[in-house]
PDB file of N, CA and C in Angstrom:
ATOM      1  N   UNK A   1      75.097  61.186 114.706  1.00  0.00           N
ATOM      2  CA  UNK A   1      76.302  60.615 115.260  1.00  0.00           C
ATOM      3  C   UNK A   1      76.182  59.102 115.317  1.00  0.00           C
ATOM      4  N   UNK A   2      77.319  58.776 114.716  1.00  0.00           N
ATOM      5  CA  UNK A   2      77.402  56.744 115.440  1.00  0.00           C
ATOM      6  C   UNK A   2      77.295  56.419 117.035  1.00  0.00           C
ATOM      7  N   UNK A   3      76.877  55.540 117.186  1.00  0.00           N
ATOM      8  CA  UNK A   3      76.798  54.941 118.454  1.00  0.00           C
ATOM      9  C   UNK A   3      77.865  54.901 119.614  1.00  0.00           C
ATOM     10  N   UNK A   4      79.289  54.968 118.452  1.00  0.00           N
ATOM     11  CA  UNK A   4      80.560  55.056 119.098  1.00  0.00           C
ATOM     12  C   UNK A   4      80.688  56.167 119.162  1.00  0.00           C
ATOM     13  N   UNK A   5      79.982  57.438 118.634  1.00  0.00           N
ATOM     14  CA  UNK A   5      80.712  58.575 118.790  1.00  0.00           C
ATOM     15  C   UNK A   5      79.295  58.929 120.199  1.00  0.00           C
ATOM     16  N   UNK A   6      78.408  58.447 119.905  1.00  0.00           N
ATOM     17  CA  UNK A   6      77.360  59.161 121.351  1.00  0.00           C
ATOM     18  C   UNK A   6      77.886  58.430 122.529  1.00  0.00           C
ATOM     19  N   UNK A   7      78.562  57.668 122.443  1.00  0.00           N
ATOM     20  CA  UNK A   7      79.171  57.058 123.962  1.00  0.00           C
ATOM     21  C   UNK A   7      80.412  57.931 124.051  1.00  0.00           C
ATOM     22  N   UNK A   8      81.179  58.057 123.255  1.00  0.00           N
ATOM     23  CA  UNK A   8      82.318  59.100 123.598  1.00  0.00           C
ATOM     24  C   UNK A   8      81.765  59.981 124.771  1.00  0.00           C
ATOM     25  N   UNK A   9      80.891  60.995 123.629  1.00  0.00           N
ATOM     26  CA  UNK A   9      80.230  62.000 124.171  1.00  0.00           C
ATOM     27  C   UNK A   9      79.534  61.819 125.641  1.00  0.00           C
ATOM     28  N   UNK A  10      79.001  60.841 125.593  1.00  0.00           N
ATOM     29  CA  UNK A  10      78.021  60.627 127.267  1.00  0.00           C
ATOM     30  C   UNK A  10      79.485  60.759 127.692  1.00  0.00           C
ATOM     31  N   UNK A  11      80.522  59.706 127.815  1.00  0.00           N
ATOM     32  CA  UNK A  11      81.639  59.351 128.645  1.00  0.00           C
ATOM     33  C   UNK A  11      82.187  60.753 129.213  1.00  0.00           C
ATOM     34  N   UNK A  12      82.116  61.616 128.148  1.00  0.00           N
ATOM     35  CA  UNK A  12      82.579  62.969 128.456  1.00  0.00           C
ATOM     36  C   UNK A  12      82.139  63.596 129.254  1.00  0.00           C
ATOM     37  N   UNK A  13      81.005  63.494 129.736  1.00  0.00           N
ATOM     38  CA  UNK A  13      80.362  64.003 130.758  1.00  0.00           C
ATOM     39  C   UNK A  13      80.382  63.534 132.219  1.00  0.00           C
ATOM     40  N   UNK A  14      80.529  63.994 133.382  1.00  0.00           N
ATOM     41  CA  UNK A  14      80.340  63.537 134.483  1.00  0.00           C
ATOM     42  C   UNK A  14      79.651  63.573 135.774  1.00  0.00           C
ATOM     43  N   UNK A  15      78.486  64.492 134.771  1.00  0.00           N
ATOM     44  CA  UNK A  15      77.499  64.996 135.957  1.00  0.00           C
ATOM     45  C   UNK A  15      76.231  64.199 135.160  1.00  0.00           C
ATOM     46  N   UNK A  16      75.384  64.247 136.390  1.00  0.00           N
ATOM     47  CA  UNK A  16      75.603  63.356 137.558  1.00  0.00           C
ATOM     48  C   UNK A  16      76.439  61.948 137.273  1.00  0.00           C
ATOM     49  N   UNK A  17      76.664  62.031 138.795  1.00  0.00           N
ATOM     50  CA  UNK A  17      78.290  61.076 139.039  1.00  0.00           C
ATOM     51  C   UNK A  17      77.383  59.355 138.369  1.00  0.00           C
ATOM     52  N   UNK A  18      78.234  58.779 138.104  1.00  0.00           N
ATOM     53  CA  UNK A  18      77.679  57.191 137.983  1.00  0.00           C
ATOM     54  C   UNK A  18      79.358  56.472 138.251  1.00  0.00           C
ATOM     55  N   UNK A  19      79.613  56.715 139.267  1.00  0.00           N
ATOM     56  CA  UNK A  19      80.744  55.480 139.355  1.00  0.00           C
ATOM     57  C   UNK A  19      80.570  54.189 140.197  1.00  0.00           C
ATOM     58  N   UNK A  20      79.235  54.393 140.666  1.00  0.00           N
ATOM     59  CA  UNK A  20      79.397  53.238 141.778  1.00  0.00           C
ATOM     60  C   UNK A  20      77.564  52.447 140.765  1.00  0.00           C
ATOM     61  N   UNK A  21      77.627  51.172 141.501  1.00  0.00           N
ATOM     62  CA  UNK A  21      76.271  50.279 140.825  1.00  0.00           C
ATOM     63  C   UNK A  21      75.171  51.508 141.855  1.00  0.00           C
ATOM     64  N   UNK A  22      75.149  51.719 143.080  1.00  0.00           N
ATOM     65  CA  UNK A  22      74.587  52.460 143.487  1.00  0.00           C
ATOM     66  C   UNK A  22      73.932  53.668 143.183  1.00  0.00           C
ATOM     67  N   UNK A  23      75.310  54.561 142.751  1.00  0.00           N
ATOM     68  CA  UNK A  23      74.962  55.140 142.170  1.00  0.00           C
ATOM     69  C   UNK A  23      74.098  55.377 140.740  1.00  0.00           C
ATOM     70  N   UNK A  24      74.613  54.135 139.826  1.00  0.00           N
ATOM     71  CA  UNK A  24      73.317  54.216 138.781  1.00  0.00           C
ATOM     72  C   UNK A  24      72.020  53.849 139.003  1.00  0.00           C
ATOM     73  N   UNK A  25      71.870  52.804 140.231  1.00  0.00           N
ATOM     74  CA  UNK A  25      70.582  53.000 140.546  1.00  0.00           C
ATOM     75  C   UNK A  25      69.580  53.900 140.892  1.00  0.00           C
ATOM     76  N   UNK A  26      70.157  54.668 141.602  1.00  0.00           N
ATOM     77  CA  UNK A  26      69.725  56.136 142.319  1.00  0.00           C
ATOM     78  C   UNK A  26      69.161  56.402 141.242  1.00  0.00           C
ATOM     79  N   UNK A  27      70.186  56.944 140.195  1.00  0.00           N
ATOM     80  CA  UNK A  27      69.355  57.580 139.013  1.00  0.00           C
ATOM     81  C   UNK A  27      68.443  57.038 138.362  1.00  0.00           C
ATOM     82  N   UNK A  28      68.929  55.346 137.824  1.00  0.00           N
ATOM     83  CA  UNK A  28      67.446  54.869 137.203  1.00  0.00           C
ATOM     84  C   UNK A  28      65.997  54.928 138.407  1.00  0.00           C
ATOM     85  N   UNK A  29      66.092  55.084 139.422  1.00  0.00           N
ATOM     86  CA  UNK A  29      64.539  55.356 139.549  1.00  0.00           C
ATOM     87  C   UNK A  29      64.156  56.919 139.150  1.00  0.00           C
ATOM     88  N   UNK A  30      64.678  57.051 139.105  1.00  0.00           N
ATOM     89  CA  UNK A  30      64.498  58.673 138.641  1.00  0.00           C
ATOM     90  C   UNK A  30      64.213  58.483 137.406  1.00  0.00           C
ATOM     91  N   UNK A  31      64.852  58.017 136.967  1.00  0.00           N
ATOM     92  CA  UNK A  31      64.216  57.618 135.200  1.00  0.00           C
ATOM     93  C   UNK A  31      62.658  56.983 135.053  1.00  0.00           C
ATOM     94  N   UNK A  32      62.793  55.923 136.236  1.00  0.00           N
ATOM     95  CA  UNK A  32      61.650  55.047 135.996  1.00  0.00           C
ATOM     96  C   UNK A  32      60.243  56.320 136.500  1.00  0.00           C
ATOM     97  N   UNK A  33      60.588  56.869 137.227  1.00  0.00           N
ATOM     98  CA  UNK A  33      59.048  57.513 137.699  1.00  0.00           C
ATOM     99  C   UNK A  33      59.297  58.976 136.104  1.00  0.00           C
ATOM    100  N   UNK A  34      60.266  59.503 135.509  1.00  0.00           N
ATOM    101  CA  UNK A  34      60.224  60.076 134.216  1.00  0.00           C
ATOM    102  C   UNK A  34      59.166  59.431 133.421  1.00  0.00           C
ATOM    103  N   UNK A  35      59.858  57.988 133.586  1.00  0.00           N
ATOM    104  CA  UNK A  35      59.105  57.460 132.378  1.00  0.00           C
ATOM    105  C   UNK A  35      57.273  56.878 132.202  1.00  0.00           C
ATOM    106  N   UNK A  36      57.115  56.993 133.925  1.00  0.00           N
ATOM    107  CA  UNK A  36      55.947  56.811 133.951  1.00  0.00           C
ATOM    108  C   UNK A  36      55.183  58.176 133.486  1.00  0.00           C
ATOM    109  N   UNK A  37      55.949  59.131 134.026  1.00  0.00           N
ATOM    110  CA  UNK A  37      55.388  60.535 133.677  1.00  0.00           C
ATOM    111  C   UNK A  37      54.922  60.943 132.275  1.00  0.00           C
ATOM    112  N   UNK A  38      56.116  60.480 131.579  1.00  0.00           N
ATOM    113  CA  UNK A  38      55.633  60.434 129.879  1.00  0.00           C
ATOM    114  C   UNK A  38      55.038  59.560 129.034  1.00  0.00           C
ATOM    115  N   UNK A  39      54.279  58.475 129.677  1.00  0.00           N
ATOM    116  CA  UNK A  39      53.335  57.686 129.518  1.00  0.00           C
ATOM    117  C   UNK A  39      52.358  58.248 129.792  1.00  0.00           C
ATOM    118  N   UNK A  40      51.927  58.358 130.957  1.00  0.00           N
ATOM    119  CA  UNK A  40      50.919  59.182 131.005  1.00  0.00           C
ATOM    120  C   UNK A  40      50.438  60.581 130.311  1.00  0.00           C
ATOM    121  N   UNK A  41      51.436  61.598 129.783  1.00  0.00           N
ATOM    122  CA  UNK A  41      51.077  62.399 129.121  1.00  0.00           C
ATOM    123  C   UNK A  41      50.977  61.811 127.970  1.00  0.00           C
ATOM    124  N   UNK A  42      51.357  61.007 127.416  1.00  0.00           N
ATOM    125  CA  UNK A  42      50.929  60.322 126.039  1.00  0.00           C
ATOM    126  C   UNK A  42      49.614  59.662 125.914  1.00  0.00           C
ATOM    127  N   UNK A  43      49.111  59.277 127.297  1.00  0.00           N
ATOM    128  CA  UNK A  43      47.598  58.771 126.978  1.00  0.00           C
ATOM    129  C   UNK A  43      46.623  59.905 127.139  1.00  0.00           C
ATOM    130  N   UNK A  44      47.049  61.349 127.550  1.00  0.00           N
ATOM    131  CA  UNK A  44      46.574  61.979 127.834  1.00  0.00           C
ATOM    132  C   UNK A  44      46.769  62.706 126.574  1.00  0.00           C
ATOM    133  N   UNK A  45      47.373  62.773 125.765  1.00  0.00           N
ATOM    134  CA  UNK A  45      47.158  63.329 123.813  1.00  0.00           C
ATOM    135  C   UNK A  45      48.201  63.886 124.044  1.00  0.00           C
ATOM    136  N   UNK A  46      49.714  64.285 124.902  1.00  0.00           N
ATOM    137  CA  UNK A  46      50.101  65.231 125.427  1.00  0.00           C
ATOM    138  C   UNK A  46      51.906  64.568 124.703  1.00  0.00           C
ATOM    139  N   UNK A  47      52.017  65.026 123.576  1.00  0.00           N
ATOM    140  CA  UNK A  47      53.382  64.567 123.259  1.00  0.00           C
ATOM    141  C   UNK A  47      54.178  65.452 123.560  1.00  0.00           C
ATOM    142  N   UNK A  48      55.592  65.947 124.173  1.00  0.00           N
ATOM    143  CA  UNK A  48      56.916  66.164 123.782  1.00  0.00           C
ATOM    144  C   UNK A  48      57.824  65.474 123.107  1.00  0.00           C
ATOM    145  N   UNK A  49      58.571  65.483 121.967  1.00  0.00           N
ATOM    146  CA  UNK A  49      59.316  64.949 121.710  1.00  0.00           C
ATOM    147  C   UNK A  49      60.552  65.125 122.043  1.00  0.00           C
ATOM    148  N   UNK A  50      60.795  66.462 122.453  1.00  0.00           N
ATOM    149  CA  UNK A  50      62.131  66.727 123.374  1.00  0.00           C
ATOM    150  C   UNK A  50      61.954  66.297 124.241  1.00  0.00           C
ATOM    151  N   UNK A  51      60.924  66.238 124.975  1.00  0.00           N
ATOM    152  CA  UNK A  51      61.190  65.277 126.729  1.00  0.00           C
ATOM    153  C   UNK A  51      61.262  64.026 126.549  1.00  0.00           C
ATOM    154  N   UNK A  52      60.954  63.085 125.636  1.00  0.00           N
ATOM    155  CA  UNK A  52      61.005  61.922 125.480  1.00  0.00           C
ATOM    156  C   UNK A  52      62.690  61.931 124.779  1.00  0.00           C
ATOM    157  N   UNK A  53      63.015  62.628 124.168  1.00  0.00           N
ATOM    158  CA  UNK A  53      64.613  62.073 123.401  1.00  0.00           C
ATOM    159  C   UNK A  53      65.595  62.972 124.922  1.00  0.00           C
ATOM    160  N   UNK A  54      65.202  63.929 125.641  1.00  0.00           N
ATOM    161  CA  UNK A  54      65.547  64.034 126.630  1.00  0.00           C
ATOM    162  C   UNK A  54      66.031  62.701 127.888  1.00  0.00           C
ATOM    163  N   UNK A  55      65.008  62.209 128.234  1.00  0.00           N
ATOM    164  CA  UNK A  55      64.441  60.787 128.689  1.00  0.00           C
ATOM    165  C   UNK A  55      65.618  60.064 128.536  1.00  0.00           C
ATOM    166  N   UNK A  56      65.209  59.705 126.810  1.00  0.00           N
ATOM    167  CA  UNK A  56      66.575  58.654 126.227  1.00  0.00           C
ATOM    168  C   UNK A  56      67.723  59.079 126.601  1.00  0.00           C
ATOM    169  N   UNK A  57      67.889  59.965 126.330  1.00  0.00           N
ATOM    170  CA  UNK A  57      69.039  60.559 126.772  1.00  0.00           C
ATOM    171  C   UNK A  57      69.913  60.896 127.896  1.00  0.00           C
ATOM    172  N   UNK A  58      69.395  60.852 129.096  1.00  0.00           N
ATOM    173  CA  UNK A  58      69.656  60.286 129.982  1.00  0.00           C
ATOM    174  C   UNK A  58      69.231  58.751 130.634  1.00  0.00           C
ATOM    175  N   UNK A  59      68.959  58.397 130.334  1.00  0.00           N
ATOM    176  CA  UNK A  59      69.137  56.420 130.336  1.00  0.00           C
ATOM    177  C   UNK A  59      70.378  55.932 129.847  1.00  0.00           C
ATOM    178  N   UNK A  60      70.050  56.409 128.723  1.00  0.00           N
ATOM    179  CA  UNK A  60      71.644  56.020 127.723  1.00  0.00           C
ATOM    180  C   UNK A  60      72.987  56.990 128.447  1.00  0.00           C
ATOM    181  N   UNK A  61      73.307  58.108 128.868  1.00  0.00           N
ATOM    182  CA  UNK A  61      73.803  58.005 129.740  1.00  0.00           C
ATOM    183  C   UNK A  61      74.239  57.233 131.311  1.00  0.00           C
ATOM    184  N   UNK A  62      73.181  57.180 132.045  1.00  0.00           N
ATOM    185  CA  UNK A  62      73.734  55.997 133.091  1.00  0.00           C
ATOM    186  C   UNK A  62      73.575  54.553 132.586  1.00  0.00           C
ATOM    187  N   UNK A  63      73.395  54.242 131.774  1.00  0.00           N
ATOM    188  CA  UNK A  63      73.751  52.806 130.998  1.00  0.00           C
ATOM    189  C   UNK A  63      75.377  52.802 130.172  1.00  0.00           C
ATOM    190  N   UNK A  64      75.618  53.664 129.555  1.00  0.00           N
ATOM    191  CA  UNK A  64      76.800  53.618 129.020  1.00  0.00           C
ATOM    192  C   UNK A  64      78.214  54.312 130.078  1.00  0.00           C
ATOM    193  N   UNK A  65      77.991  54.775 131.113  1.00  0.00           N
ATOM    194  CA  UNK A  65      78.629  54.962 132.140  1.00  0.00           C
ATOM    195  C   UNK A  65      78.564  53.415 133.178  1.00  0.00           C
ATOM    196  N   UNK A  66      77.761  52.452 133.630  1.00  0.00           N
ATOM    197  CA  UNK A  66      77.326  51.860 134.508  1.00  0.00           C
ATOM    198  C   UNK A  66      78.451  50.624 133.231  1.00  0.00           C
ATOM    199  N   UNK A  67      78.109  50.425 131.779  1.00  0.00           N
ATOM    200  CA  UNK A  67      78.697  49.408 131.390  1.00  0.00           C
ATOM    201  C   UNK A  67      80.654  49.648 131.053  1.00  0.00           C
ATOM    202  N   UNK A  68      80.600  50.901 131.232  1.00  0.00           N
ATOM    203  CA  UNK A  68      82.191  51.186 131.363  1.00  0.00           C
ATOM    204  C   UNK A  68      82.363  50.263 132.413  1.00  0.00           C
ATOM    205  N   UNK A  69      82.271  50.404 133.985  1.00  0.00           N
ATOM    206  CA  UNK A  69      82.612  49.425 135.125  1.00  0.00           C
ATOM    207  C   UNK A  69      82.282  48.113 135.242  1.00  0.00           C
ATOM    208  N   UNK A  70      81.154  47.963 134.023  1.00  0.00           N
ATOM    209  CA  UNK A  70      80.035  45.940 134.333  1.00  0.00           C
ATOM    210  C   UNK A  70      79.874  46.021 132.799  1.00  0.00           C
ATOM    211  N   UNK A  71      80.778  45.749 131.976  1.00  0.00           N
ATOM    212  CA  UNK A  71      80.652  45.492 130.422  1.00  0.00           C
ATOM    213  C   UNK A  71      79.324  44.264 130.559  1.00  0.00           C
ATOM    214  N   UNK A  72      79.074  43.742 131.094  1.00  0.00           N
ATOM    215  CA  UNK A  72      77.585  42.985 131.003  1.00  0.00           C
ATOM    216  C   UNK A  72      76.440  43.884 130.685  1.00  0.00           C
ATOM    217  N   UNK A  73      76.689  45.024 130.782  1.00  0.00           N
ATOM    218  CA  UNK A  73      75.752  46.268 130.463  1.00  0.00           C
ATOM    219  C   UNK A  73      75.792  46.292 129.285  1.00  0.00           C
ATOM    220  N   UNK A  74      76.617  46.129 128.243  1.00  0.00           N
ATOM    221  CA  UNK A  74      77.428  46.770 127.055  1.00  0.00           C
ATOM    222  C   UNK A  74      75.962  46.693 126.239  1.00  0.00           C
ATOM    223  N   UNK A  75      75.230  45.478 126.192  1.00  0.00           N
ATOM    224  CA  UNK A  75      74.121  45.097 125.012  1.00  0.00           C
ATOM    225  C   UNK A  75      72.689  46.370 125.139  1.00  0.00           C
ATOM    226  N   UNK A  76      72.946  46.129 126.744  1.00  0.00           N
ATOM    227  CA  UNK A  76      71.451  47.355 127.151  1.00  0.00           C
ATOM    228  C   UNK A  76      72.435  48.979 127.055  1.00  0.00           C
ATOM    229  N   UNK A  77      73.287  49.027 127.403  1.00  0.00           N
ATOM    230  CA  UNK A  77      73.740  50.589 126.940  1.00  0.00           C
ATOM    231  C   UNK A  77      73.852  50.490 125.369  1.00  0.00           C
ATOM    232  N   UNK A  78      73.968  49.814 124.552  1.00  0.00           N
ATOM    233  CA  UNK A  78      74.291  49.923 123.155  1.00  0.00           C
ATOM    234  C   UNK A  78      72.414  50.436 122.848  1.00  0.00           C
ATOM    235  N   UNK A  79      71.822  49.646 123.247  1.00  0.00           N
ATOM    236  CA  UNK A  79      69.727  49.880 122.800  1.00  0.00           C
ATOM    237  C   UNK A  79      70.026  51.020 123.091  1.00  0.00           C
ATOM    238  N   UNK A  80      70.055  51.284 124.571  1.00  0.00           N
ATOM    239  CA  UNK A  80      69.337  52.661 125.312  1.00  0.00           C
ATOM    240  C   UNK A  80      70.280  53.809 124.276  1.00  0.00           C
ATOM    241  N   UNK A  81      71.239  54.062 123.130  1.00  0.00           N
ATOM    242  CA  UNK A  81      71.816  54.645 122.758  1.00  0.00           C
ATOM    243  C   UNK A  81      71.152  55.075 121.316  1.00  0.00           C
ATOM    244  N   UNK A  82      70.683  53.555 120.687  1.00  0.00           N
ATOM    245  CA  UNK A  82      70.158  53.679 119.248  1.00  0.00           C
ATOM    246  C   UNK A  82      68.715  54.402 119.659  1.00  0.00           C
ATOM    247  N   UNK A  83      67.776  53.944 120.997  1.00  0.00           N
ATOM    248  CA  UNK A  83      66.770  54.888 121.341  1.00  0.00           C
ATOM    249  C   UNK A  83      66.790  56.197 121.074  1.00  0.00           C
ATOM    250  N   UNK A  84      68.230  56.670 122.210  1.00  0.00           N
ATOM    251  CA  UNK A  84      67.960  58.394 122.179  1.00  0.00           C
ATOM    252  C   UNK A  84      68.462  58.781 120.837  1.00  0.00           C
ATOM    253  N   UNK A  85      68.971  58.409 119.943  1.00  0.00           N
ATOM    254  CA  UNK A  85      68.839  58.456 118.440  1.00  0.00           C
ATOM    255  C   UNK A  85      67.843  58.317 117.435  1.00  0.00           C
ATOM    256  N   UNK A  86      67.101  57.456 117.996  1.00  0.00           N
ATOM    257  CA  UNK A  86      65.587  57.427 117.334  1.00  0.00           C
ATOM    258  C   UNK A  86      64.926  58.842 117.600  1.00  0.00           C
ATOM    259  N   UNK A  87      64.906  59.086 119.461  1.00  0.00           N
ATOM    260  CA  UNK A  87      63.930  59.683 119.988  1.00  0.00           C
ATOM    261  C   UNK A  87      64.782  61.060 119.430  1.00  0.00           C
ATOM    262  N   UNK A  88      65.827  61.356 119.035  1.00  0.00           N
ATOM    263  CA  UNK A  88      66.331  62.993 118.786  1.00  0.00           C
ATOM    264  C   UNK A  88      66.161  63.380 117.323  1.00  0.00           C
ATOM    265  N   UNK A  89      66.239  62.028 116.765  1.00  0.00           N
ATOM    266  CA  UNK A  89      65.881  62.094 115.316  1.00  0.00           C
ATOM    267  C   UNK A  89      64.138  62.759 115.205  1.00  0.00           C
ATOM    268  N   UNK A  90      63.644  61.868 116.094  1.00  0.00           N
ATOM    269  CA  UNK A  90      62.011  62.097 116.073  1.00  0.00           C
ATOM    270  C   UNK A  90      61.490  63.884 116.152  1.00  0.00           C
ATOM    271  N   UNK A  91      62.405  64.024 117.171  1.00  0.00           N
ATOM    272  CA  UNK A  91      62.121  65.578 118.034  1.00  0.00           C
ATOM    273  C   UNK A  91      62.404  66.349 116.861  1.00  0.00           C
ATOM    274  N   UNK A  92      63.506  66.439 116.225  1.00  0.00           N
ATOM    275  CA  UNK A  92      64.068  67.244 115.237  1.00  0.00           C
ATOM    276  C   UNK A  92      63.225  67.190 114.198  1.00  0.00           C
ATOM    277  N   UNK A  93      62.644  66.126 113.677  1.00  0.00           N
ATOM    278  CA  UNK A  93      61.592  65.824 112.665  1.00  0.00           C
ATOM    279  C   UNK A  93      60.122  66.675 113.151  1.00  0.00           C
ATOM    280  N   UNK A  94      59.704  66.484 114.254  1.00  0.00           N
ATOM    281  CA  UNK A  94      58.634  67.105 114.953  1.00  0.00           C
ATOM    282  C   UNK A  94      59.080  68.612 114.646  1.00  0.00           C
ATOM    283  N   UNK A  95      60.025  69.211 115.093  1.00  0.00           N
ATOM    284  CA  UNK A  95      60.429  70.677 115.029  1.00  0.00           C
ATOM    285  C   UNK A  95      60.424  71.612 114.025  1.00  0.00           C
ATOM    286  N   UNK A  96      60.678  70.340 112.957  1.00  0.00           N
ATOM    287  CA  UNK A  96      60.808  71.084 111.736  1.00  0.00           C
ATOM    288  C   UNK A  96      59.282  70.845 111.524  1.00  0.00           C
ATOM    289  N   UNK A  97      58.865  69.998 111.464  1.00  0.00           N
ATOM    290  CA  UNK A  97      57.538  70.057 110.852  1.00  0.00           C
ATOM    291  C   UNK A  97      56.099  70.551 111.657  1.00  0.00           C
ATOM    292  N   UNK A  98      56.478  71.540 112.898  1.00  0.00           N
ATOM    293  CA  UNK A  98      55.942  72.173 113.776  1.00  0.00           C
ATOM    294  C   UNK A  98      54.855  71.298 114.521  1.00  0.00           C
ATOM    295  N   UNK A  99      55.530  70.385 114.926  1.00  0.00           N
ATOM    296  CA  UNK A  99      54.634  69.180 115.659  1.00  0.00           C
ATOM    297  C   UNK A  99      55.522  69.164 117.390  1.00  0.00           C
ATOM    298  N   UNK A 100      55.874  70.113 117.640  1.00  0.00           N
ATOM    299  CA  UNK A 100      56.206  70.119 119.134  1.00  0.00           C
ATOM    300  C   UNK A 100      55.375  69.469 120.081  1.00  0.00           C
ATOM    301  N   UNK A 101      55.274  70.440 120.966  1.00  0.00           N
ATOM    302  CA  UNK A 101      54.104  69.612 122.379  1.00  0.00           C
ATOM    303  C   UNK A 101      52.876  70.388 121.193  1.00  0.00           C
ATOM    304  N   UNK A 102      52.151  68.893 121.768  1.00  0.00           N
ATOM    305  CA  UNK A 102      50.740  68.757 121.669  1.00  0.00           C
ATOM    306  C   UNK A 102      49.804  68.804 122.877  1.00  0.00           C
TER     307      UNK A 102
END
């Protein structure tokens, strides 16, 4: 999908809520201790690639919800979007080529 069509799609969604700055904060720490989580299983030999394009995937959700209300967002929701595109591309590549969790 284009970038314009994965923001459609996030937009389409409304769970969990992100209408307030508050509210996207809430969630990014939730992201941030995710993301420590999957750092650490990565130094530990321990890949998912679905939990990591998972991950992206919700970032790029409360980023492209948070820059609907603060278009100053627009540059970091546009990254956090081409990410979970990298990271789903990756997973799918892993899947097929039977490289799941390690």
């Amino acid at each position: 999908m284009a970038h314009d069509d994965l923001r459609q799609h996030l937009l389409r969604q409304s769970s969990p809520p992100v209408t307030t700055p508050m509210e996207a904060l809430r969630l990014m720490t939730r992201l941030v201790t995710e993301s420590d989580e999957l750092r650490m299983q990565t130094l530990r030999g321990e890949t998912d690639p679905d939990a990591v394009a998972g991950h992206h995937r919700r970032l790029a959700y409360v980023l492209v919800h948070l820059a609907e209300q603060h278009p100053e967002f627009r540059e970091e929701a546009d990254a956090a979007l081409a990410r979970w595109s990298d990271a789903d591309n990756a997973a799918i590549s892993a899947a097929v080529d039977g490289r799941t969790v390690r």
